[in-house]
PDB file of N, CA and C in Angstrom:
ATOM      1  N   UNK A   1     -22.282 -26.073 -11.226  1.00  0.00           N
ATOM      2  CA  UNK A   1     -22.790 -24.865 -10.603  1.00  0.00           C
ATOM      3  C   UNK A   1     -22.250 -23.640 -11.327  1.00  0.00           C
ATOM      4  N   UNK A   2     -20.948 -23.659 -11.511  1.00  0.00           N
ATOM      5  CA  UNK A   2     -20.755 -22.326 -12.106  1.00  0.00           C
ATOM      6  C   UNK A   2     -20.971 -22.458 -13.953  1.00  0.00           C
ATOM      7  N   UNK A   3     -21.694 -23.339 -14.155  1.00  0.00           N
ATOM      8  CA  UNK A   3     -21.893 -23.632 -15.726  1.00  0.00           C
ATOM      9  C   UNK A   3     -23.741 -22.335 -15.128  1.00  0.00           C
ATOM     10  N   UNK A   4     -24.488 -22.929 -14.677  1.00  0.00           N
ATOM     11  CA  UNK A   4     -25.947 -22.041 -14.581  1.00  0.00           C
ATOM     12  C   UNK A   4     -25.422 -20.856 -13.446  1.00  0.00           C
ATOM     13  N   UNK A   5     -24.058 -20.577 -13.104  1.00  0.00           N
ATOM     14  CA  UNK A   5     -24.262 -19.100 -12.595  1.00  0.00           C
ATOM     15  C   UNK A   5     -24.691 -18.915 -11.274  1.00  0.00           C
ATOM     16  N   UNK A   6     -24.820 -20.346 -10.462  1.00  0.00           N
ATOM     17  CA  UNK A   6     -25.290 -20.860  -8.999  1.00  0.00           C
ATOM     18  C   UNK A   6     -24.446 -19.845  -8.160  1.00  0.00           C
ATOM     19  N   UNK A   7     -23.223 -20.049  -8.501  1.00  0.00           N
ATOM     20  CA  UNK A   7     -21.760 -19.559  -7.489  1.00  0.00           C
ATOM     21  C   UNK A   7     -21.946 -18.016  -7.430  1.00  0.00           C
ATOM     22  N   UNK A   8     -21.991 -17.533  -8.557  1.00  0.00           N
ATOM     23  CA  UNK A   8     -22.177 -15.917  -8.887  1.00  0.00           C
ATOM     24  C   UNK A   8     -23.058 -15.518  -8.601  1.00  0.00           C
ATOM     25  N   UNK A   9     -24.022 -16.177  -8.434  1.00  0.00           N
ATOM     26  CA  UNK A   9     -25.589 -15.272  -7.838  1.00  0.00           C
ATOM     27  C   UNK A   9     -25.699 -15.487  -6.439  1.00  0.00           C
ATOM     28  N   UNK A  10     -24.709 -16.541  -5.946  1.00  0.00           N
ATOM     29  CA  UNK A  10     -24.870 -16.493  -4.426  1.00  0.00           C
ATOM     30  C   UNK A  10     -23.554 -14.909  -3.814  1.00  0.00           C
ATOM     31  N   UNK A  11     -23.104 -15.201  -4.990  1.00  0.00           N
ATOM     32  CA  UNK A  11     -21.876 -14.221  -4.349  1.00  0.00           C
ATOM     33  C   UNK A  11     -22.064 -12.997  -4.225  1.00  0.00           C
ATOM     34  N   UNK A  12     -23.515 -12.651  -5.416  1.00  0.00           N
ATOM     35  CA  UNK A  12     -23.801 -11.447  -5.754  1.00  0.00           C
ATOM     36  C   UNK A  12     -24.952 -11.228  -4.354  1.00  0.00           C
ATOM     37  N   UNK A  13     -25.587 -12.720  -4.089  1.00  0.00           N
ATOM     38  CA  UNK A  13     -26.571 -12.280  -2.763  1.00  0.00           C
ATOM     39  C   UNK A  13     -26.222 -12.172  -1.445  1.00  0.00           C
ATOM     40  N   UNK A  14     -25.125 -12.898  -1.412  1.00  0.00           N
ATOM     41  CA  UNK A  14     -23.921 -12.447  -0.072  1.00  0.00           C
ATOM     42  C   UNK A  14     -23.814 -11.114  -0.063  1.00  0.00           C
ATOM     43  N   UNK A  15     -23.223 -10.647  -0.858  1.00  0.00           N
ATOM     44  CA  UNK A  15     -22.869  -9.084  -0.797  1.00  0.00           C
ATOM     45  C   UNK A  15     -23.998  -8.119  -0.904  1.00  0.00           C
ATOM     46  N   UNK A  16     -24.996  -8.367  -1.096  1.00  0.00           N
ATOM     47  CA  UNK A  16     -26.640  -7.618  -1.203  1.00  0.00           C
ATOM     48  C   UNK A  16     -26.920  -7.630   0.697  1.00  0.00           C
ATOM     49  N   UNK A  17     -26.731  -8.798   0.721  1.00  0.00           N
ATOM     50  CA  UNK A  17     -27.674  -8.933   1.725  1.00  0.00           C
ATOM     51  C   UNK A  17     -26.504  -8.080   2.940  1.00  0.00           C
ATOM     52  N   UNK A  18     -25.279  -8.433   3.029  1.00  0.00           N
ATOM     53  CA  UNK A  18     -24.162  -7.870   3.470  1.00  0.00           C
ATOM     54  C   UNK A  18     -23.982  -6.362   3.852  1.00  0.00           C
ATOM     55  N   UNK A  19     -24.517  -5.547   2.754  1.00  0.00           N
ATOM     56  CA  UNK A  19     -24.564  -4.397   2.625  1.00  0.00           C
ATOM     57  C   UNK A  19     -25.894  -3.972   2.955  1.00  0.00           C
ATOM     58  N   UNK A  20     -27.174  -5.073   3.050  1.00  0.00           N
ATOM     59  CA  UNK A  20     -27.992  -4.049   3.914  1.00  0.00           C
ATOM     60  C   UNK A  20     -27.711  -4.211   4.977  1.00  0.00           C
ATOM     61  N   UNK A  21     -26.866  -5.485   5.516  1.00  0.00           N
ATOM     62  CA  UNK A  21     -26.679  -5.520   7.488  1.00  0.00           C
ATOM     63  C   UNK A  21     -26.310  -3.995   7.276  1.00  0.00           C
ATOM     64  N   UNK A  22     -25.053  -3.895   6.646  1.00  0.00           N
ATOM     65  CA  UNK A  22     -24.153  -2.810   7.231  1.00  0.00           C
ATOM     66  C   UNK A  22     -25.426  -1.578   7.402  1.00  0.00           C
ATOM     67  N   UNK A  23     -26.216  -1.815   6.302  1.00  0.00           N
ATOM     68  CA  UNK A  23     -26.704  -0.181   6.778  1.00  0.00           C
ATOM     69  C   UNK A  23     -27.780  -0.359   7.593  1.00  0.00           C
ATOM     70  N   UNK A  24     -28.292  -1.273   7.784  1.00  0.00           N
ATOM     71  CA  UNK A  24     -29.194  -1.357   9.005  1.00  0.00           C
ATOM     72  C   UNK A  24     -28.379  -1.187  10.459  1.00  0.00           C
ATOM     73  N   UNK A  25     -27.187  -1.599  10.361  1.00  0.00           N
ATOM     74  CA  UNK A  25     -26.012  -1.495  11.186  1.00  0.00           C
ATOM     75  C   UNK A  25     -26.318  -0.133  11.841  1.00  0.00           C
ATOM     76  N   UNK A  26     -25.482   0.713  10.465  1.00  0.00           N
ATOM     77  CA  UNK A  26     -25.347   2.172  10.835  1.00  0.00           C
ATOM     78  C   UNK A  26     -26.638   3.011  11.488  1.00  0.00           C
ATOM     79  N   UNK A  27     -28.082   2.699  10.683  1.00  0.00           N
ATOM     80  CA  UNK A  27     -29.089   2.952  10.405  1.00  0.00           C
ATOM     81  C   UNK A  27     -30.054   2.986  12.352  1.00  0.00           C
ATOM     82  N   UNK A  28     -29.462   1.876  12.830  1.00  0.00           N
ATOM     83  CA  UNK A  28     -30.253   1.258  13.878  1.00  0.00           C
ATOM     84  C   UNK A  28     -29.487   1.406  15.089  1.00  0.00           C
ATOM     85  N   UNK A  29     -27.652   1.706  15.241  1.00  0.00           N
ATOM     86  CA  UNK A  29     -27.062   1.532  16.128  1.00  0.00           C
ATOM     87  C   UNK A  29     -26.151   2.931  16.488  1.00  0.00           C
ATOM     88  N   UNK A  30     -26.756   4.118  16.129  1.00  0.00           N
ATOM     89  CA  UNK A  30     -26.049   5.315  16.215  1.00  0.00           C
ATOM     90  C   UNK A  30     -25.963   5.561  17.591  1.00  0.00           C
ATOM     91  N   UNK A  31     -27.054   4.696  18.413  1.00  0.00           N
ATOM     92  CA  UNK A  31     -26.481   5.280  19.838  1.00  0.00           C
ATOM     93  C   UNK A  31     -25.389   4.615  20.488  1.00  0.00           C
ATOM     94  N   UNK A  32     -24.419   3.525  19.611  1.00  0.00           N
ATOM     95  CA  UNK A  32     -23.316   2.604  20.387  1.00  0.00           C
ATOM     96  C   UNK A  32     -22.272   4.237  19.941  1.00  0.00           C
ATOM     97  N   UNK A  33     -21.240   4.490  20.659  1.00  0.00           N
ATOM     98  CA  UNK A  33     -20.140   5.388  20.563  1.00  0.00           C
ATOM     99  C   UNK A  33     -19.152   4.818  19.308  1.00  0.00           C
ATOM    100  N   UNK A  34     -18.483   5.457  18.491  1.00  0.00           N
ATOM    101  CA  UNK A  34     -17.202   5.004  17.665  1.00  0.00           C
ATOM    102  C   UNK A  34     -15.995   4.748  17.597  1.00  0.00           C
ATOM    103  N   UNK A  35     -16.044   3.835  18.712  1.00  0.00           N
ATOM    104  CA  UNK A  35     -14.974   3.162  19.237  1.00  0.00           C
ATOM    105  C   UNK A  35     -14.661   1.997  18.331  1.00  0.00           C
ATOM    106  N   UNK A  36     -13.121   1.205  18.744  1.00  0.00           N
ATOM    107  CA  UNK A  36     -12.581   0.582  17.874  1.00  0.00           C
ATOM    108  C   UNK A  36     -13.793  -0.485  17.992  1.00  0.00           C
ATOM    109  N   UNK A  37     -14.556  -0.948  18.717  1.00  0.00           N
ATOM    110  CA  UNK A  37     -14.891  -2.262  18.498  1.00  0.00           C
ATOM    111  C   UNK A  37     -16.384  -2.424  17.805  1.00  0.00           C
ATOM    112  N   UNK A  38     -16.994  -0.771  17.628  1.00  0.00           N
ATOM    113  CA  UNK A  38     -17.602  -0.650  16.270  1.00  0.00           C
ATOM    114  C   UNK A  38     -17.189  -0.942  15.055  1.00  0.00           C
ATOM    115  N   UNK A  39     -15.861  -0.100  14.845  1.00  0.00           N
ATOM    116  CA  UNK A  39     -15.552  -0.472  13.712  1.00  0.00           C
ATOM    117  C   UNK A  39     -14.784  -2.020  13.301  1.00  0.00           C
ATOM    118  N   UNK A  40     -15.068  -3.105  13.896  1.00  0.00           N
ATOM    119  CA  UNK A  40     -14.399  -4.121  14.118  1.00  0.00           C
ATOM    120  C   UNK A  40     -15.972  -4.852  13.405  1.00  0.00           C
ATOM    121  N   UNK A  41     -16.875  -4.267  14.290  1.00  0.00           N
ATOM    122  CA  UNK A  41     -18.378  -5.032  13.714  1.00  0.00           C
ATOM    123  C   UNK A  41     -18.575  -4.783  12.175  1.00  0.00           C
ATOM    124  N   UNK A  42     -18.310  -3.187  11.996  1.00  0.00           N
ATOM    125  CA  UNK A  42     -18.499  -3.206  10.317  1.00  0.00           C
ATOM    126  C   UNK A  42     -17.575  -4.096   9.299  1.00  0.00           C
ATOM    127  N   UNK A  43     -16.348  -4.034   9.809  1.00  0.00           N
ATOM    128  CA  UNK A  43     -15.309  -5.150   9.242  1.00  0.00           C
ATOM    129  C   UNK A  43     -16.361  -6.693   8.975  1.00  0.00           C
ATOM    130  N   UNK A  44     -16.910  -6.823   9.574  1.00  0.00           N
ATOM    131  CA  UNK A  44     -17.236  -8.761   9.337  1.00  0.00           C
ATOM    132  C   UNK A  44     -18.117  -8.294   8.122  1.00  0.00           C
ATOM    133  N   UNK A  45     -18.985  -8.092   7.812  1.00  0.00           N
ATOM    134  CA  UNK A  45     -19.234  -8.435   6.615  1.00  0.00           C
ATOM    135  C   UNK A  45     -18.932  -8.493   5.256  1.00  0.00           C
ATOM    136  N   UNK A  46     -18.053  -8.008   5.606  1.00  0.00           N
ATOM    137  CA  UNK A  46     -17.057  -7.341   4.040  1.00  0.00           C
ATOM    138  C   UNK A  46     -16.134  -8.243   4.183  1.00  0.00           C
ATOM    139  N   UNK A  47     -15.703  -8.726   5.321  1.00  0.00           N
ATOM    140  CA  UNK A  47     -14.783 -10.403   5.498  1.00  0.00           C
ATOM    141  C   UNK A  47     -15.396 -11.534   4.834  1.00  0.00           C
ATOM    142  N   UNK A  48     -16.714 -11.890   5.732  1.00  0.00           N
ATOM    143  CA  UNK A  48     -17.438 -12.789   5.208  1.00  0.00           C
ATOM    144  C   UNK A  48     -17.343 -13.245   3.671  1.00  0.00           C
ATOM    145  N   UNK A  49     -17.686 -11.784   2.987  1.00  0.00           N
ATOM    146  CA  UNK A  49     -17.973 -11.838   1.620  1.00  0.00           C
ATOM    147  C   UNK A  49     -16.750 -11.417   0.619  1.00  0.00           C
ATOM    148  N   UNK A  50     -15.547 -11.311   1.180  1.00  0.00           N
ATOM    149  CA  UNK A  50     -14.763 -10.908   0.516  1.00  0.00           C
ATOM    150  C   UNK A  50     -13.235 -12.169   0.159  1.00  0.00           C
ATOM    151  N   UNK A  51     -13.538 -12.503   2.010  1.00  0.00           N
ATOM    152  CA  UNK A  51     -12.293 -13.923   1.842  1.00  0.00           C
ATOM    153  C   UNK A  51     -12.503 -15.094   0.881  1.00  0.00           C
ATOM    154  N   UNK A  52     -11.459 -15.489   0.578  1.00  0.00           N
ATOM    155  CA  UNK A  52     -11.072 -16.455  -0.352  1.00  0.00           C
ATOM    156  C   UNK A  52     -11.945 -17.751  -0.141  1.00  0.00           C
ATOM    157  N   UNK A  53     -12.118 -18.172  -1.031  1.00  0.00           N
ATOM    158  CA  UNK A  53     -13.135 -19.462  -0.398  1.00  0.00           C
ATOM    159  C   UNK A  53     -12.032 -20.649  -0.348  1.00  0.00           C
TER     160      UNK A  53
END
């Protein structure tokens, strides 16, 4: 897999797809208040795609 680049293009589509949650996030949910447990929701995707495998 990482000989054809399998691993890296998933990693690169994790983080694509990751970053439109977030802004559909922001984009779609301005009426939740900015409290800690907003910013707890933006945290997971950047976890998801960031922790160690």
């Amino acid at each position: 897999m990482n000989n054809f680049g399998s691993i890296e293009y998933a990693v690169e589509l994790a983080d694509r797809l990751a970053d439109e949650g977030v802004r559909h996030f922001e984009e779609d949910l301005t009426f939740i208040e900015e409290l800690e447990p907003k910013g707890v929701l933006r945290q997971i995707a950047n976890y998801v795609t960031t922790r160690l495998l």
